[in-house]
PDB file of N, CA and C in Angstrom:
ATOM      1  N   UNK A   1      82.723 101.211 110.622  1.00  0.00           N
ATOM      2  CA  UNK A   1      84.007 100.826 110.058  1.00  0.00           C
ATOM      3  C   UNK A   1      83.891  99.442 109.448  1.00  0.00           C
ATOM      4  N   UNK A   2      84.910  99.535 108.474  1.00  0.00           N
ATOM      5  CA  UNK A   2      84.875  97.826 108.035  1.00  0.00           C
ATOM      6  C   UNK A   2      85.741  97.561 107.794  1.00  0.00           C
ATOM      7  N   UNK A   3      85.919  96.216 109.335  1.00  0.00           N
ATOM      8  CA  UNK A   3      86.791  95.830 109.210  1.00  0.00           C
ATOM      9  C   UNK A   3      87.198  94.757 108.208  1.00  0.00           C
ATOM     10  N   UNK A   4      88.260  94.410 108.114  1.00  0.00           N
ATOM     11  CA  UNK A   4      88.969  93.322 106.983  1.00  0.00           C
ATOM     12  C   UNK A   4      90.061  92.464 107.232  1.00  0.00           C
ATOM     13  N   UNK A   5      90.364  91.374 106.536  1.00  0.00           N
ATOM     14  CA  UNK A   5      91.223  90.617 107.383  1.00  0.00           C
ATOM     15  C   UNK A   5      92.564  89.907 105.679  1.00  0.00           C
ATOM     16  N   UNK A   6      93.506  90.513 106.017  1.00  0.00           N
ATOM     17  CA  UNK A   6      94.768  90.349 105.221  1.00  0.00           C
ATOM     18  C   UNK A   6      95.213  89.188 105.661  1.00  0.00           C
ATOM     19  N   UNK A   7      96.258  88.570 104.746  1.00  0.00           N
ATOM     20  CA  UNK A   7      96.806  87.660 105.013  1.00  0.00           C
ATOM     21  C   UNK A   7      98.004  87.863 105.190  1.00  0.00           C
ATOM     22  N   UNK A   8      98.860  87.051 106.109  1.00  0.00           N
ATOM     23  CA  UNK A   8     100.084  87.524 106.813  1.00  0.00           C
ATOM     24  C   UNK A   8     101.100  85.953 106.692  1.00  0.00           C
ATOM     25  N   UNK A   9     102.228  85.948 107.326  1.00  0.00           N
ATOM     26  CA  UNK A   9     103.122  84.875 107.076  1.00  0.00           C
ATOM     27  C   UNK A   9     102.509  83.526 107.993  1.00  0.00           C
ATOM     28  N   UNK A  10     102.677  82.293 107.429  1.00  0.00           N
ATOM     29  CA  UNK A  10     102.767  81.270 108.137  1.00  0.00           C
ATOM     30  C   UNK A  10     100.941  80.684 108.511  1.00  0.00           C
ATOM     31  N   UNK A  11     100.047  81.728 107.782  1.00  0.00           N
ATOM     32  CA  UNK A  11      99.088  81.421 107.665  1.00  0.00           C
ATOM     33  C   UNK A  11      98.127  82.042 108.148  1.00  0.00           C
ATOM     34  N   UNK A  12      98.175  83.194 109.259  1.00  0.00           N
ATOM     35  CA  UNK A  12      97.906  83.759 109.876  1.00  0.00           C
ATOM     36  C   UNK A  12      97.106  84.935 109.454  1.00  0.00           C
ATOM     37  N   UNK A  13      96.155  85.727 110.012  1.00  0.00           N
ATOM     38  CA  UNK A  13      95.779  86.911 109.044  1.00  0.00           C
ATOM     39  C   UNK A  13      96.189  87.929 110.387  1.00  0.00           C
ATOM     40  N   UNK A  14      95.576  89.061 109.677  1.00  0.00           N
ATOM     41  CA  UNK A  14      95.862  90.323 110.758  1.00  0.00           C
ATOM     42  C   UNK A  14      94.388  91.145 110.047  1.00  0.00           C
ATOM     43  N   UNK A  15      94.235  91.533 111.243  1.00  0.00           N
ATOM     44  CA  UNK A  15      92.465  92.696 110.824  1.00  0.00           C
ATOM     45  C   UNK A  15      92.905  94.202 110.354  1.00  0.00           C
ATOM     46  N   UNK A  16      91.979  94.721 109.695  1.00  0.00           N
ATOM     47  CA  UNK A  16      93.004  95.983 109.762  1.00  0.00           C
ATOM     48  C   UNK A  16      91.415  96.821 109.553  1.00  0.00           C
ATOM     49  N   UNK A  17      91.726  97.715 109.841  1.00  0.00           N
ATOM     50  CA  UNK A  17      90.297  99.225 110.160  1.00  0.00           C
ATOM     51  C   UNK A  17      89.433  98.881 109.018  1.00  0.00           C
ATOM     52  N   UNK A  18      89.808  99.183 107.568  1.00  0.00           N
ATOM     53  CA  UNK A  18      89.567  99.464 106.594  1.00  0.00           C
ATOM     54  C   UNK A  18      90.510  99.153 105.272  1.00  0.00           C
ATOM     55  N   UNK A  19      90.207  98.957 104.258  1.00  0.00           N
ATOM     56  CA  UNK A  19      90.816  98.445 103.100  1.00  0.00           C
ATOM     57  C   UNK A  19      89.943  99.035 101.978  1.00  0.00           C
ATOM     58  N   UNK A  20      91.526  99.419 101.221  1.00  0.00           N
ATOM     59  CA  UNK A  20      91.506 100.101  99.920  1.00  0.00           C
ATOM     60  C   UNK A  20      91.855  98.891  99.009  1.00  0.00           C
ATOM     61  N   UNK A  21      91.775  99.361  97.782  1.00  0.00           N
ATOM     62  CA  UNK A  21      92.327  98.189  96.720  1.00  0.00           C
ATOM     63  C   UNK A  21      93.791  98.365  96.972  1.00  0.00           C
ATOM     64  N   UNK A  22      94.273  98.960  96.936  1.00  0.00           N
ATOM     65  CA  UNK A  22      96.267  98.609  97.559  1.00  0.00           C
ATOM     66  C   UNK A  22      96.690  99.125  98.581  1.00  0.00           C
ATOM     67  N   UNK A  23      95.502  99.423  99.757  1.00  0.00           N
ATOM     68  CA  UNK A  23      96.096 100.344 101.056  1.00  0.00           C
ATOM     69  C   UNK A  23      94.778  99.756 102.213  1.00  0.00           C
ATOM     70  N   UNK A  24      95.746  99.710 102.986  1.00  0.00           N
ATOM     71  CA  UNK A  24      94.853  99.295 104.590  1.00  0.00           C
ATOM     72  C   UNK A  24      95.249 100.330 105.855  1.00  0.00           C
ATOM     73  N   UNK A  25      94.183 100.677 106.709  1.00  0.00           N
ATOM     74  CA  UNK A  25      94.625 101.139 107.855  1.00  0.00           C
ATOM     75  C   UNK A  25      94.422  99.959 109.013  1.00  0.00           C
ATOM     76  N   UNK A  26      95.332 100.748 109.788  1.00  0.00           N
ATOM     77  CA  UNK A  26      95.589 100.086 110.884  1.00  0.00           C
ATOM     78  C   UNK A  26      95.719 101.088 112.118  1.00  0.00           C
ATOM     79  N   UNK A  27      95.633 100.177 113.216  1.00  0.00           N
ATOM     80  CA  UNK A  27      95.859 101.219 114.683  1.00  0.00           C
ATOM     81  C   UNK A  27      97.166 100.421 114.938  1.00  0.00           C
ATOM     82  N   UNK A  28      98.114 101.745 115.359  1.00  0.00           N
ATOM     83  CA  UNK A  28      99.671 100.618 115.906  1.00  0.00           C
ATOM     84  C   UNK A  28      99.778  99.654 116.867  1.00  0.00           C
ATOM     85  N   UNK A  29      98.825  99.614 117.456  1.00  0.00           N
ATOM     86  CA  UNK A  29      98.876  98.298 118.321  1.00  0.00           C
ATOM     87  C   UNK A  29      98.667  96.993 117.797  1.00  0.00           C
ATOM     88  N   UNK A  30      97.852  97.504 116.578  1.00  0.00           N
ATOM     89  CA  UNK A  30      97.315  95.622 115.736  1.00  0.00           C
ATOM     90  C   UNK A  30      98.878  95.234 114.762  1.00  0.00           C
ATOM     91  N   UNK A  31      99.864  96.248 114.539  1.00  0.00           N
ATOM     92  CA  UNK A  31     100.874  95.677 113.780  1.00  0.00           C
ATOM     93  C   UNK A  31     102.088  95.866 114.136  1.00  0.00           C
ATOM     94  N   UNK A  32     102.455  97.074 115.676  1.00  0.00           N
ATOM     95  CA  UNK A  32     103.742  96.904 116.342  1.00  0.00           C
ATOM     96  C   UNK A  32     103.349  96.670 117.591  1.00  0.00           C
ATOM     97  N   UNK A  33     102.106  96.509 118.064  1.00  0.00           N
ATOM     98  CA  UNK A  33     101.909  95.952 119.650  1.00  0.00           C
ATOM     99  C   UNK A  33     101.769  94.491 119.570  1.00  0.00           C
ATOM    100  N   UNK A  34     101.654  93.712 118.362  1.00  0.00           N
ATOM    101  CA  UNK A  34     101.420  92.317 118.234  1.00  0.00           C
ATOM    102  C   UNK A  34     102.730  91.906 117.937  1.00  0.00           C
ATOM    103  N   UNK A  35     102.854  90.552 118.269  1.00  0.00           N
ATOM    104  CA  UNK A  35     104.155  89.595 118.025  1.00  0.00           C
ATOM    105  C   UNK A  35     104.382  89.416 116.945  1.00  0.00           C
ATOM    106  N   UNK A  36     104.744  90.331 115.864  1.00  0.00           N
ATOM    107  CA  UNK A  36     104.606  90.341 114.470  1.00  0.00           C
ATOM    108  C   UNK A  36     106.124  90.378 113.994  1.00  0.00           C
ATOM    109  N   UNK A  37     106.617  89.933 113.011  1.00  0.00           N
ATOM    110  CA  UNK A  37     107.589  90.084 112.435  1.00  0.00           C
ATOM    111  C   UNK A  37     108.268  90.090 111.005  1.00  0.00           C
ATOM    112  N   UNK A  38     109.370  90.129 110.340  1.00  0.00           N
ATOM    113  CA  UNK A  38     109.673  90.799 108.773  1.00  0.00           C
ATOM    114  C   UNK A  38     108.815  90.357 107.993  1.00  0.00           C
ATOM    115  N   UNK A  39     108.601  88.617 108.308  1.00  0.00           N
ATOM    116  CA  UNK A  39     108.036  87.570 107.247  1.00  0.00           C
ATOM    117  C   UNK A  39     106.176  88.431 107.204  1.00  0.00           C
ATOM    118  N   UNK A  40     106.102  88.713 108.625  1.00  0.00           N
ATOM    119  CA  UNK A  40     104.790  89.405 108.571  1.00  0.00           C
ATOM    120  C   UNK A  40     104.487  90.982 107.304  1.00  0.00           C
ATOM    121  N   UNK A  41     105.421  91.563 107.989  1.00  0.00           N
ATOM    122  CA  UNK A  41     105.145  92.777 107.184  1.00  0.00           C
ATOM    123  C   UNK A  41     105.338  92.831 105.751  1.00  0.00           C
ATOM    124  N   UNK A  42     106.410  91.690 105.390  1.00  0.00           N
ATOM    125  CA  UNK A  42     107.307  91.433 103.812  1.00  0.00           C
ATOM    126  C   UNK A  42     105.556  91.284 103.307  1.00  0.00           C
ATOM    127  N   UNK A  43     104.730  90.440 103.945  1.00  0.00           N
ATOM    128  CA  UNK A  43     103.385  90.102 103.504  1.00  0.00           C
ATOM    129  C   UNK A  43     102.546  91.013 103.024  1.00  0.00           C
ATOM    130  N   UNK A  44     102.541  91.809 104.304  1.00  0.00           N
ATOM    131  CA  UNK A  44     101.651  93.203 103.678  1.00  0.00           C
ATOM    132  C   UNK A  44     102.141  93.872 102.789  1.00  0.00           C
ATOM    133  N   UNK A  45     103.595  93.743 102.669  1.00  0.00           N
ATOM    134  CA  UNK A  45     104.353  95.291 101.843  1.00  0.00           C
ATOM    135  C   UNK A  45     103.575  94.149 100.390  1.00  0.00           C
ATOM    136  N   UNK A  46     104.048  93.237 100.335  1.00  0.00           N
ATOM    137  CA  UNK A  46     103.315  92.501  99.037  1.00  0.00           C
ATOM    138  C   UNK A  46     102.202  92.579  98.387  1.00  0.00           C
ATOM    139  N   UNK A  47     100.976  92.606  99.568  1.00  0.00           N
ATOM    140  CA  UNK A  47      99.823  93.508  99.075  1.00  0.00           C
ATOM    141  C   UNK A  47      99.402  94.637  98.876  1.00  0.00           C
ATOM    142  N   UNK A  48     100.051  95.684 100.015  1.00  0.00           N
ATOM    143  CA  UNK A  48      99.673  96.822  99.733  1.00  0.00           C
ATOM    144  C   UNK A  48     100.962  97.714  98.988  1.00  0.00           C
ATOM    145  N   UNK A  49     100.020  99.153  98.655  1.00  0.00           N
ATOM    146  CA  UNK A  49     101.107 100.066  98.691  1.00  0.00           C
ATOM    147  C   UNK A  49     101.261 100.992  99.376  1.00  0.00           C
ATOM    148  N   UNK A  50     100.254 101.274  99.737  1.00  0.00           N
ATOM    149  CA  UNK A  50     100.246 102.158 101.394  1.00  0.00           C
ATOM    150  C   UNK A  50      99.722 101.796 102.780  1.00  0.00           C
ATOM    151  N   UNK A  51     100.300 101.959 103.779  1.00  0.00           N
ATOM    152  CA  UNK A  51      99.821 101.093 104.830  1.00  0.00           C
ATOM    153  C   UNK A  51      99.394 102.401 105.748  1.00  0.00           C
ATOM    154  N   UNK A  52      98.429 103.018 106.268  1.00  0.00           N
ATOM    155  CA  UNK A  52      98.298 103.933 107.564  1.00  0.00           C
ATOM    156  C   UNK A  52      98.004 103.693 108.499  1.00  0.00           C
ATOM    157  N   UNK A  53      99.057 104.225 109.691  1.00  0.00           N
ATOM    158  CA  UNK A  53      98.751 103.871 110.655  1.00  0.00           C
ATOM    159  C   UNK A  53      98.749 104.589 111.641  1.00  0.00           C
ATOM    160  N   UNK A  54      97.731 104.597 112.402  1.00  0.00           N
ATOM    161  CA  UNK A  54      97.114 105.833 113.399  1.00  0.00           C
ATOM    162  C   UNK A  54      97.553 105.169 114.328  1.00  0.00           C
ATOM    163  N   UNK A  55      97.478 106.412 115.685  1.00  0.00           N
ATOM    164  CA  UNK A  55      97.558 106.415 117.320  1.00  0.00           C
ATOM    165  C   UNK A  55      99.176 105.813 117.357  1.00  0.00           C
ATOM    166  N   UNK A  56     100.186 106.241 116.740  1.00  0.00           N
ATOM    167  CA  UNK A  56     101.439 106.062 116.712  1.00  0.00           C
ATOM    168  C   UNK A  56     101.644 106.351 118.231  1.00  0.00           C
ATOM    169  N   UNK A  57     102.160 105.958 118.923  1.00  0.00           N
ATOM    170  CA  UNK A  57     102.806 106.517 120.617  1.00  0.00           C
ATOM    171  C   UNK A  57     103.735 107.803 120.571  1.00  0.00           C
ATOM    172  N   UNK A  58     104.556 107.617 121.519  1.00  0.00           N
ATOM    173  CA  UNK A  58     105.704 108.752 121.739  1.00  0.00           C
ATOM    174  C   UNK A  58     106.250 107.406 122.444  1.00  0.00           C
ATOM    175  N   UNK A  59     107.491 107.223 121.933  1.00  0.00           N
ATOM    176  CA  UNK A  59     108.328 105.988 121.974  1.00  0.00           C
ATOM    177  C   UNK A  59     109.273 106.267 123.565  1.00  0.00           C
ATOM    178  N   UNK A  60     109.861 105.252 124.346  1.00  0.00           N
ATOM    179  CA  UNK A  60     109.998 105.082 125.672  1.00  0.00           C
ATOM    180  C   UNK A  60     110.912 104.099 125.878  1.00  0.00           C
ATOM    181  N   UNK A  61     111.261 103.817 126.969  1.00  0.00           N
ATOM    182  CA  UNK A  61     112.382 102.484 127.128  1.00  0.00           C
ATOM    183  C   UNK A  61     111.350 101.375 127.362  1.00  0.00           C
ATOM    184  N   UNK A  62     110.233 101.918 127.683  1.00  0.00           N
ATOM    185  CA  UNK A  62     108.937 100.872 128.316  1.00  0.00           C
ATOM    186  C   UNK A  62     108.679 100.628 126.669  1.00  0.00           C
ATOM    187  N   UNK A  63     108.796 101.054 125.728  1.00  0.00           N
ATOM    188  CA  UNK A  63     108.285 100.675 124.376  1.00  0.00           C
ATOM    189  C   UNK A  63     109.391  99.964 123.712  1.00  0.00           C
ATOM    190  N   UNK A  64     110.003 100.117 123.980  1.00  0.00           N
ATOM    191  CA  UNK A  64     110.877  99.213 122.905  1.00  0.00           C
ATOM    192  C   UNK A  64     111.093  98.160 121.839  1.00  0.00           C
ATOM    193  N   UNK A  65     110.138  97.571 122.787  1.00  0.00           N
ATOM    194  CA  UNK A  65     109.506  95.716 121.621  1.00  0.00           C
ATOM    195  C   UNK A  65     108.902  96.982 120.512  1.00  0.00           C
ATOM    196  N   UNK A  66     108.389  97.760 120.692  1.00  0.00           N
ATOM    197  CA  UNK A  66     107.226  98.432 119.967  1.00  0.00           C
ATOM    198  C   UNK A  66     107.770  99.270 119.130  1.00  0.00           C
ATOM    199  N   UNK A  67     108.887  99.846 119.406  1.00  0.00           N
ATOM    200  CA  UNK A  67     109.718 100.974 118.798  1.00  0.00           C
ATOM    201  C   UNK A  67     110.687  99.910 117.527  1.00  0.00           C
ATOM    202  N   UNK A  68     110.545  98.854 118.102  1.00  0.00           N
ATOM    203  CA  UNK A  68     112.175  97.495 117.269  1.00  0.00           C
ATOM    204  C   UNK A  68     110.809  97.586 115.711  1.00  0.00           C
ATOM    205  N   UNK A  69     109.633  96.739 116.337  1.00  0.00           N
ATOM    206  CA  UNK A  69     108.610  96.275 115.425  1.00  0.00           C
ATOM    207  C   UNK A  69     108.591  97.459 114.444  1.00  0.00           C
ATOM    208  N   UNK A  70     108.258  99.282 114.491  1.00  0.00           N
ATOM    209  CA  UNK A  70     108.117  99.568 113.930  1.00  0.00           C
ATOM    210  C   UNK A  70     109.033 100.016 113.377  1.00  0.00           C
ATOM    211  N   UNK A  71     110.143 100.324 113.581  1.00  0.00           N
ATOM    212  CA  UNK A  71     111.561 100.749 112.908  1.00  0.00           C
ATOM    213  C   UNK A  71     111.722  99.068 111.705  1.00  0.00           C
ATOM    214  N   UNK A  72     111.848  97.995 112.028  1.00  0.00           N
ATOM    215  CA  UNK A  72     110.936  96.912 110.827  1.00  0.00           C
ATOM    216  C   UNK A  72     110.032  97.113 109.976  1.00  0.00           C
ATOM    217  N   UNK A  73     108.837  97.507 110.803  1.00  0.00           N
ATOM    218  CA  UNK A  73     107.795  97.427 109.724  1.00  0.00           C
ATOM    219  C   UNK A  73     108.099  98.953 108.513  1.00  0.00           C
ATOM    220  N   UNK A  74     108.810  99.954 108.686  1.00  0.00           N
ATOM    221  CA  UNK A  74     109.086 101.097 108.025  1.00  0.00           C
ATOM    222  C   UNK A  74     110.450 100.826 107.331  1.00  0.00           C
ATOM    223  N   UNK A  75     111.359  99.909 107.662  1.00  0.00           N
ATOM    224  CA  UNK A  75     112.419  99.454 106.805  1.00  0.00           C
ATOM    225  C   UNK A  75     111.945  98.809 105.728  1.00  0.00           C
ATOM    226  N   UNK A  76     111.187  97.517 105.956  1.00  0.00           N
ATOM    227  CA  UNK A  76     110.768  96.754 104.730  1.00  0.00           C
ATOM    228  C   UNK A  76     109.629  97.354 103.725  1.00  0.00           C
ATOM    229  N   UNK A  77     108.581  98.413 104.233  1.00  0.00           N
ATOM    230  CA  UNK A  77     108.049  98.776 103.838  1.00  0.00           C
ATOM    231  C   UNK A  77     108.790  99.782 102.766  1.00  0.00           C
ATOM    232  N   UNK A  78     109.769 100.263 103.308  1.00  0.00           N
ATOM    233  CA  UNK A  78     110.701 101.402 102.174  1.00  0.00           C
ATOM    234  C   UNK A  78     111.504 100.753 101.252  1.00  0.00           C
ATOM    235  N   UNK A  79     112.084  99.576 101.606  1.00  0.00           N
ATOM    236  CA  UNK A  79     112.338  98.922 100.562  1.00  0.00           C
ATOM    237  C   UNK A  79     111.788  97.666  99.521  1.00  0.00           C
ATOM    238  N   UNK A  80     110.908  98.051 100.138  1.00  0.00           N
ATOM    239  CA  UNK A  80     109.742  97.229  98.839  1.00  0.00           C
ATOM    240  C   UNK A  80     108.848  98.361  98.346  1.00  0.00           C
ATOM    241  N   UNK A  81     109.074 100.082  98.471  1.00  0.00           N
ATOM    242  CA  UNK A  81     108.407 100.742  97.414  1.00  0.00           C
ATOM    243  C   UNK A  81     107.088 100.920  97.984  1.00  0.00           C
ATOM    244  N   UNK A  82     106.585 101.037  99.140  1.00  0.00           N
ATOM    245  CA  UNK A  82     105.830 101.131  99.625  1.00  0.00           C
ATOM    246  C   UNK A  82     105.509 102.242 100.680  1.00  0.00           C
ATOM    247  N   UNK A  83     104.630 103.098 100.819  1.00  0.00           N
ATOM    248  CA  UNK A  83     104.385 103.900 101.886  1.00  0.00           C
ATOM    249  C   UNK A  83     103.623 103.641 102.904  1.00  0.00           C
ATOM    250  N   UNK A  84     103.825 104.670 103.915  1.00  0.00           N
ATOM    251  CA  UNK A  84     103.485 104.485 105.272  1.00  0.00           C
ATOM    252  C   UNK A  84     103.066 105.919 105.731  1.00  0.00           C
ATOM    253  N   UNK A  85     101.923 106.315 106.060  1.00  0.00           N
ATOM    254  CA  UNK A  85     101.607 107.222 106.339  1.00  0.00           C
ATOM    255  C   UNK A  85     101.108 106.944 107.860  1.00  0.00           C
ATOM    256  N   UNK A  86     101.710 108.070 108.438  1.00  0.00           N
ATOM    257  CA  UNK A  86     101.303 107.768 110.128  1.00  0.00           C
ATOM    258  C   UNK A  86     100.523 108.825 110.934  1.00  0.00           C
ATOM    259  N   UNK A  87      99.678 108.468 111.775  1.00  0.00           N
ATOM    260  CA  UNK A  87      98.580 109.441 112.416  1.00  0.00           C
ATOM    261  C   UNK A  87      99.303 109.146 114.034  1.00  0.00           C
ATOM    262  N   UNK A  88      98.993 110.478 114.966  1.00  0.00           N
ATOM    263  CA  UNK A  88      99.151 110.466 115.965  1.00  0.00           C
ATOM    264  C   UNK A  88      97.556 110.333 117.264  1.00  0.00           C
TER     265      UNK A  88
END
């Protein structure tokens, strides 16, 4: 795999599996299990146009931080014109 490293808000990067010229994968833990937030994702939706993201959970009351992050990261992503394709 090769990995790669995007740039994110406030200076920060985030790794992601693999990178396309306008699409990155990711595992959901590196972008709704991390302390990530709008300014974060507004970042990616900026670079990419498709974002995938594998090993999605089955959402829980124990998930919640995790369930908030990605119901975010799939809002801003839809309204900046961007897709999200998700693996289980």
């Amino acid at each position: 795999e090769q990995h790669v490293t995007l740039d994110i808000a406030y200076g920060r990067t985030l790794t992601a599996k693999r990178r396309g010229e306008r699409a990155a994968w990711f595992g959901f833990q590196e972008v709704c299990g991390a302390a990530l937030g709008a300014s974060d994702y507004l970042c990616l939706a900026a670079d990419l146009d498709v974002l995938f993201l594998h090993t999605v959970p089955v959402f829980s009351l124990n998930t919640h931080n995790e369930a908030r992050r990605f119901m975010n990261l799939v809002d801003i992503f839809y309204d900046q014109g961007c897709a999200v394709v998700l693996g289980v």
